[in-house]
PDB file of N, CA and C in Angstrom:
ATOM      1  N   UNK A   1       7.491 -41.211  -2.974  1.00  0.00           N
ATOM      2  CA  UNK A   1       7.345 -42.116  -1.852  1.00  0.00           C
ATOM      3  C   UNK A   1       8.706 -42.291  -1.185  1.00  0.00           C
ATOM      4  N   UNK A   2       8.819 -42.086   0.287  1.00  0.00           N
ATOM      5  CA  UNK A   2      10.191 -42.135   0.943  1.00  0.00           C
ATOM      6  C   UNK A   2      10.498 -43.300   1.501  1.00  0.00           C
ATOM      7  N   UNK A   3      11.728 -43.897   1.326  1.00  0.00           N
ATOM      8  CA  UNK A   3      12.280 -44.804   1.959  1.00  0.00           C
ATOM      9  C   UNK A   3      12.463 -45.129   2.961  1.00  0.00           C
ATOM     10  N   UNK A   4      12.135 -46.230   3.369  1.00  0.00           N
ATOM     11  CA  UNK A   4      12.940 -46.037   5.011  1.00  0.00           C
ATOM     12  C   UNK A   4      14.610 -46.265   4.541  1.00  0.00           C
ATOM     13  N   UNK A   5      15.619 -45.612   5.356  1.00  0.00           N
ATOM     14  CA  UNK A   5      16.868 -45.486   4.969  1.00  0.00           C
ATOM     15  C   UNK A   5      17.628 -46.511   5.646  1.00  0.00           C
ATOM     16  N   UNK A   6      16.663 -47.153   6.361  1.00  0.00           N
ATOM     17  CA  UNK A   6      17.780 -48.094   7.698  1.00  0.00           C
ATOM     18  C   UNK A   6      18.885 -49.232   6.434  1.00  0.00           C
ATOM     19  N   UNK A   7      18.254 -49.923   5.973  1.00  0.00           N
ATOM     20  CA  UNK A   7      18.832 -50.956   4.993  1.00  0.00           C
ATOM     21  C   UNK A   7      19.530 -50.532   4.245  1.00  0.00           C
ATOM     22  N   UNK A   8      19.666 -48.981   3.270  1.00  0.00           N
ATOM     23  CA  UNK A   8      19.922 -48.438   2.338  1.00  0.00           C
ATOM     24  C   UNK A   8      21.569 -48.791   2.442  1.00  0.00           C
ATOM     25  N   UNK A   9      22.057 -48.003   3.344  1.00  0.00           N
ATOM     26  CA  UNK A   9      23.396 -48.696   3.216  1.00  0.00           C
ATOM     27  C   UNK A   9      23.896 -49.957   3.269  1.00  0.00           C
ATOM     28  N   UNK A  10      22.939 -50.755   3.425  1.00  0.00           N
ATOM     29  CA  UNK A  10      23.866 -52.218   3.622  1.00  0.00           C
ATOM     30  C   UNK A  10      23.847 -52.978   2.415  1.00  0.00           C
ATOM     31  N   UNK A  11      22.921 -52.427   1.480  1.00  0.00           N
ATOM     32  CA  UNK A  11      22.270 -52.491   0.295  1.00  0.00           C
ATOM     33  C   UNK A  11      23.388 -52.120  -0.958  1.00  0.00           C
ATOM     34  N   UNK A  12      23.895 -50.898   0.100  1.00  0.00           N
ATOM     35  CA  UNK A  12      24.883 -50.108  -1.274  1.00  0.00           C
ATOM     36  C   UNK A  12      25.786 -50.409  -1.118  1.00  0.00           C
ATOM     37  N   UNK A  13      26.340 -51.301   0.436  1.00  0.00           N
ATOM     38  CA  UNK A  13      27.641 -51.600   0.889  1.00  0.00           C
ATOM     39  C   UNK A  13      27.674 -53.001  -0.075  1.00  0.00           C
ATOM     40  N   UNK A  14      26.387 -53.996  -0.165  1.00  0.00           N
ATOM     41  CA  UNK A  14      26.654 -55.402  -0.395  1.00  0.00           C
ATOM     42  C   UNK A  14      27.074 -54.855  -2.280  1.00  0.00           C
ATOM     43  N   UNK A  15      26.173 -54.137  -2.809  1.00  0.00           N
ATOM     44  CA  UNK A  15      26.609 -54.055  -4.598  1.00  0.00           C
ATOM     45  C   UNK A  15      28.286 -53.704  -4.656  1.00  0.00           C
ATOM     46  N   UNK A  16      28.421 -52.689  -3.870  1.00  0.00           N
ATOM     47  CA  UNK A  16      29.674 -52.180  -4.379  1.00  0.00           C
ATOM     48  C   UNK A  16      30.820 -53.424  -3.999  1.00  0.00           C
ATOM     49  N   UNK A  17      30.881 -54.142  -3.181  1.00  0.00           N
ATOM     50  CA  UNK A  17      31.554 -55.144  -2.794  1.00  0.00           C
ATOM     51  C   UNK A  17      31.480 -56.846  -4.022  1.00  0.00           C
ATOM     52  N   UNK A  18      30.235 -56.763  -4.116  1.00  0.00           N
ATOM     53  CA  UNK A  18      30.169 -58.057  -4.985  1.00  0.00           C
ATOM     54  C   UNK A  18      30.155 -57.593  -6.260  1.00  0.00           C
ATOM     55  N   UNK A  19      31.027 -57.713  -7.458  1.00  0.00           N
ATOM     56  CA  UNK A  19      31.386 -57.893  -8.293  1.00  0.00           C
ATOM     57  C   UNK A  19      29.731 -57.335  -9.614  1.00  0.00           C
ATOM     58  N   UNK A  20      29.292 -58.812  -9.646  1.00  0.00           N
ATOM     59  CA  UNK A  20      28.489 -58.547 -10.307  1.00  0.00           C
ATOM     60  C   UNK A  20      26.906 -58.469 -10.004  1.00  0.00           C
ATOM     61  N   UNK A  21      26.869 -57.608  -8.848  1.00  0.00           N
ATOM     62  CA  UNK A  21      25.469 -57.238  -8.260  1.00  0.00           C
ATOM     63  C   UNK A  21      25.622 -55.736  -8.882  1.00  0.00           C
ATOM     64  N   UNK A  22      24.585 -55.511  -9.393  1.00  0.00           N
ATOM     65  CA  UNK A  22      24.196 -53.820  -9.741  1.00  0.00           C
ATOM     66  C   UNK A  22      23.402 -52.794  -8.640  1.00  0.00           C
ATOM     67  N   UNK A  23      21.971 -53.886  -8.455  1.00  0.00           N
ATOM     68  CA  UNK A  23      21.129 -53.334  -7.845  1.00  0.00           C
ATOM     69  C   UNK A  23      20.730 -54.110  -6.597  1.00  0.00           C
ATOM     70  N   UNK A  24      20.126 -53.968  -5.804  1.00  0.00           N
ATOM     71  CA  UNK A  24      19.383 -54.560  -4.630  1.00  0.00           C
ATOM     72  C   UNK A  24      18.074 -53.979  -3.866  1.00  0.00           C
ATOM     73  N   UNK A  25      17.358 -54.938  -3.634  1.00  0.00           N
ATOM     74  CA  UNK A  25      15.964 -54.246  -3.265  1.00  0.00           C
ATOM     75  C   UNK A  25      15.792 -55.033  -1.947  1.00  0.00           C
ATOM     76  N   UNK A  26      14.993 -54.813  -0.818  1.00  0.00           N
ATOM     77  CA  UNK A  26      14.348 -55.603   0.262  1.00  0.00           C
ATOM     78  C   UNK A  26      13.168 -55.307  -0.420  1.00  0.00           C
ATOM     79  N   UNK A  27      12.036 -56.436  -0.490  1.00  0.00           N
ATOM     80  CA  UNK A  27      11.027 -56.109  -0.071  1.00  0.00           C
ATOM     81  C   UNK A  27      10.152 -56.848   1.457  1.00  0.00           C
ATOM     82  N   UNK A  28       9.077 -56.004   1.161  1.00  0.00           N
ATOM     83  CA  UNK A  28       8.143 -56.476   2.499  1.00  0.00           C
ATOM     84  C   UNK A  28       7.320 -57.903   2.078  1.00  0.00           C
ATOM     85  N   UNK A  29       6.782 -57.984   3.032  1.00  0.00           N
ATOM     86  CA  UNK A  29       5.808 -59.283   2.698  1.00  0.00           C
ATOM     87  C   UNK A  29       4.559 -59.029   1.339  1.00  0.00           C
ATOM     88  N   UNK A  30       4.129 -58.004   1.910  1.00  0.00           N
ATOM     89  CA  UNK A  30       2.954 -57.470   0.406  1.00  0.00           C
ATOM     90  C   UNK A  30       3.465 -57.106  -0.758  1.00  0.00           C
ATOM     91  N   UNK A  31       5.068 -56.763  -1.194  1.00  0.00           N
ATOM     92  CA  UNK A  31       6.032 -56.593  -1.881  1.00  0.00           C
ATOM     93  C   UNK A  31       6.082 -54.791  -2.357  1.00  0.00           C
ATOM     94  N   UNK A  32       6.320 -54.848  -1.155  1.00  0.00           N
ATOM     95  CA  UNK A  32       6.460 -53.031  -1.271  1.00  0.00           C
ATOM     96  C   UNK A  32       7.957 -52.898  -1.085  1.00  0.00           C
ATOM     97  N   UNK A  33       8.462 -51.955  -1.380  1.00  0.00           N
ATOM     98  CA  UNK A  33       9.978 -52.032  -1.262  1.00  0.00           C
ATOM     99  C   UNK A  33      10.141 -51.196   0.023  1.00  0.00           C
ATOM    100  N   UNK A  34      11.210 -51.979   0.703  1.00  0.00           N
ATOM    101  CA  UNK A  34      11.575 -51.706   2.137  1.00  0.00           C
ATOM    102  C   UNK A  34      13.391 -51.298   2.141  1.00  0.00           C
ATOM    103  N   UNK A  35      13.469 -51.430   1.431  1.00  0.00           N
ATOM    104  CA  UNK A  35      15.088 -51.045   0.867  1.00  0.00           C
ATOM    105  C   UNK A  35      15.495 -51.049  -0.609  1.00  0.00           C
ATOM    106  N   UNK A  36      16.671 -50.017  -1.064  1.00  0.00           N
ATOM    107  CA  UNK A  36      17.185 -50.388  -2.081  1.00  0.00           C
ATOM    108  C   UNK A  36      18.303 -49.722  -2.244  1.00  0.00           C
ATOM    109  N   UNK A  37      19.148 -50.254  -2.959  1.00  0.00           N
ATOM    110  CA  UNK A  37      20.151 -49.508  -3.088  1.00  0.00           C
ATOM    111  C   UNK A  37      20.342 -48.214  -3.866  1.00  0.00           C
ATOM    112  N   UNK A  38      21.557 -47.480  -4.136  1.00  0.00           N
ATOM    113  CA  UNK A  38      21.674 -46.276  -4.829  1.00  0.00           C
ATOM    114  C   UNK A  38      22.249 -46.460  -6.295  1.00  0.00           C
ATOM    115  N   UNK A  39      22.598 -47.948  -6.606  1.00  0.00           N
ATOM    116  CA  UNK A  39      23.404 -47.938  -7.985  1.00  0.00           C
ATOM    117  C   UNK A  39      22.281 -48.409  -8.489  1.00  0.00           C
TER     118      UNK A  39
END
């Protein structure tokens, strides 16, 4: 299943910056994932 990529970086920009964030996800309202990061 493909991502939409729009968020992806802001996703990978916010982990690598904050300390102790690993991962990050958007989801949608029905809770489908609409972003996530790469770590």
């Amino acid at each position: 299943m493909p991502l939409d990529r729009g968020l992806d970086w802001l996703l990978d920009d916010l982990t690598n910056r904050v300390q102790f964030i690993r991962h990050a996800l958007v989801l949608s309202n029905d809770g489908l994932v609409t972003g996530a990061s790469t770590g």
